[in-house]
C-alpha atoms as a PDB file:
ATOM      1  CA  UNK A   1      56.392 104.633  97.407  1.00  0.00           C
ATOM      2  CA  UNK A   2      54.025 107.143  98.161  1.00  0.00           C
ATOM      3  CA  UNK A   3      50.264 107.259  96.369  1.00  0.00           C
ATOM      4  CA  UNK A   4      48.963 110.684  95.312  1.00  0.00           C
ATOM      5  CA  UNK A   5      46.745 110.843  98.303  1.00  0.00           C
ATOM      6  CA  UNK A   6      49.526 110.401 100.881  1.00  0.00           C
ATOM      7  CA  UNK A   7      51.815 113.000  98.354  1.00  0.00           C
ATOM      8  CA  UNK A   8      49.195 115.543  98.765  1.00  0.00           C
ATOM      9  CA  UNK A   9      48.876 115.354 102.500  1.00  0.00           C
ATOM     10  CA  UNK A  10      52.952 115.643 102.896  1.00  0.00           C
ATOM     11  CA  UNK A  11      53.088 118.329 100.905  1.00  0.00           C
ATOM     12  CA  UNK A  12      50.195 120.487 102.506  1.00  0.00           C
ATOM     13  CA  UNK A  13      51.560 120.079 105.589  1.00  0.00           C
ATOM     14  CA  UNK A  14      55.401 120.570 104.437  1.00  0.00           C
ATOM     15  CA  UNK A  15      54.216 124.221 102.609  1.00  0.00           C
ATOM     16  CA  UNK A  16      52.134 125.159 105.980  1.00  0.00           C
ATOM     17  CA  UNK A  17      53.497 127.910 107.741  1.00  0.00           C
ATOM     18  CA  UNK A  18      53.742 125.919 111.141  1.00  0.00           C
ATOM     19  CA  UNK A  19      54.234 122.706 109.114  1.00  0.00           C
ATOM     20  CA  UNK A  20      50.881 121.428 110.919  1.00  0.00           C
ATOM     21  CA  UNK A  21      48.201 120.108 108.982  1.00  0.00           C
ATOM     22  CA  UNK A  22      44.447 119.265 111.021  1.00  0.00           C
ATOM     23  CA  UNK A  23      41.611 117.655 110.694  1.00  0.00           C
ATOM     24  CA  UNK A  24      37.731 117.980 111.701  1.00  0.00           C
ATOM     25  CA  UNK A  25      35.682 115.266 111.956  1.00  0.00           C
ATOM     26  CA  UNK A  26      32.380 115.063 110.140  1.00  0.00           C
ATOM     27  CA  UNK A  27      28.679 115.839 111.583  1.00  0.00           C
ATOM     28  CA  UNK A  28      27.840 112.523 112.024  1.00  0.00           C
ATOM     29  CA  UNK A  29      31.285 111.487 113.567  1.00  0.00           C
ATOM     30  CA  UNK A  30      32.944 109.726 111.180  1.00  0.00           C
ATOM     31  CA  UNK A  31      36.263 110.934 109.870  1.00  0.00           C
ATOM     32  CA  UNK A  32      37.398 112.298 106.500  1.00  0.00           C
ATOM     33  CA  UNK A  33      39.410 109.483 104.207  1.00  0.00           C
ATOM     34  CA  UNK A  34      42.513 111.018 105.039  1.00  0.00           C
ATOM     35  CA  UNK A  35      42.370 110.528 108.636  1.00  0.00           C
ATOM     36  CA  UNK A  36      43.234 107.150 107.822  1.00  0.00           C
ATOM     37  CA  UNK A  37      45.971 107.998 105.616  1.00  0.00           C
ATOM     38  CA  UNK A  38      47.326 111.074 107.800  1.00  0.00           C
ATOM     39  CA  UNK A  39      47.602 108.327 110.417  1.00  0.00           C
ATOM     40  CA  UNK A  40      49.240 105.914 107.702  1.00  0.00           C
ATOM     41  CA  UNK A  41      52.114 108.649 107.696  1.00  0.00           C
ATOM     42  CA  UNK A  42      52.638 109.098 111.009  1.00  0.00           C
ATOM     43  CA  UNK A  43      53.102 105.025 111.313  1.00  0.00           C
ATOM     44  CA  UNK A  44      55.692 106.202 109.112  1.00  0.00           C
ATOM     45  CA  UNK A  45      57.329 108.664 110.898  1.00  0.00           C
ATOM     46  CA  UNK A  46      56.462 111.095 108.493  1.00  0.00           C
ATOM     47  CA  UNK A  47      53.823 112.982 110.721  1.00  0.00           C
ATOM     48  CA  UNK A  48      53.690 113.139 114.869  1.00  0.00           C
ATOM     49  CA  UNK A  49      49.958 113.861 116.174  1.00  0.00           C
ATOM     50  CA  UNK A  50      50.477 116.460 118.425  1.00  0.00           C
ATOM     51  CA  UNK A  51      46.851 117.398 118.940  1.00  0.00           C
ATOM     52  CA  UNK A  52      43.452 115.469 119.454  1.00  0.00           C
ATOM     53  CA  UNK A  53      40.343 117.189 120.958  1.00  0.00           C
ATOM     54  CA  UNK A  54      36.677 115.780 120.745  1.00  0.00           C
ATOM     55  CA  UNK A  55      36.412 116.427 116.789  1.00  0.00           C
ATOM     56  CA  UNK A  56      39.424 117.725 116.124  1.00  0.00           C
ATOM     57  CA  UNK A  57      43.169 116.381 115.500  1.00  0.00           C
ATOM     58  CA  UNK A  58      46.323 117.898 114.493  1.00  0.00           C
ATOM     59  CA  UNK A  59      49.765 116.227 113.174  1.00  0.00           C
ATOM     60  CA  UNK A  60      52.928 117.700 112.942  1.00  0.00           C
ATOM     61  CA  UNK A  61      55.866 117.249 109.941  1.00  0.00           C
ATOM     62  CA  UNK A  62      58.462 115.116 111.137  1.00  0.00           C
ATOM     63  CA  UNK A  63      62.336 116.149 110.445  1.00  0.00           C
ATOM     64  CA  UNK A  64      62.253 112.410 107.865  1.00  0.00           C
ATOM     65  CA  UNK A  65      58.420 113.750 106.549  1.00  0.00           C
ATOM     66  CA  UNK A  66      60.060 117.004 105.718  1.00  0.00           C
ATOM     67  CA  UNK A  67      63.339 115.820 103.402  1.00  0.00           C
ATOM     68  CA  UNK A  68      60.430 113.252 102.388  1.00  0.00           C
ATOM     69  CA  UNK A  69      58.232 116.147 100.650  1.00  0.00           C
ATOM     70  CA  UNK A  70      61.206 118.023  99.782  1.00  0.00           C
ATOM     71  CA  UNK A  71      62.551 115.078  97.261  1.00  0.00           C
ATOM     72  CA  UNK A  72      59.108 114.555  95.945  1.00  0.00           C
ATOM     73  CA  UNK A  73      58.781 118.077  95.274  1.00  0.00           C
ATOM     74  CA  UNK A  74      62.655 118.101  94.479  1.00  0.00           C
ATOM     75  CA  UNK A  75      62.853 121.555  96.060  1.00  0.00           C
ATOM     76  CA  UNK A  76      63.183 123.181  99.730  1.00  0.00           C
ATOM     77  CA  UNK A  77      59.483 122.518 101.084  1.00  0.00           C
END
């Protein structure tokens, strides 16, 4: 079962337009709190990083993140 945090993150990425969702990392080089869980997904196989630059990384909706969102939402994501 999913927790709202991980819900959120499928879903933003599921309703973006190239189904990508990023994220920057802070000033003083620490990561956001959802780094850790976008990388919880993609242990999943709900996300693929397909991008990772110096501050900087990108993940991509799988095919099983995408009918994932789309039940939650129960709708075509």
């Amino acid at each position: 079962m999913l927790v709202n945090h991980e819900r959120r993150l499928l879903k933003k990425a599921a309703e973006a337009v190239d189904f990508q969702i990023s994220i920057k990392q802070k000033p003083n080089s620490s990561w956001p709190g959802d780094h850790s869980r976008l990388s919880a997904l993609e242990s999943r196989g709900d996300l693929r990083r397909i991008g990772v630059d110096a501050d900087l990384e990108t993940w991509q909706i799988t095919d099983s993140g995408l009918a994932r969102a789309q039940r939650l939402t129960g709708q075509d994501a």
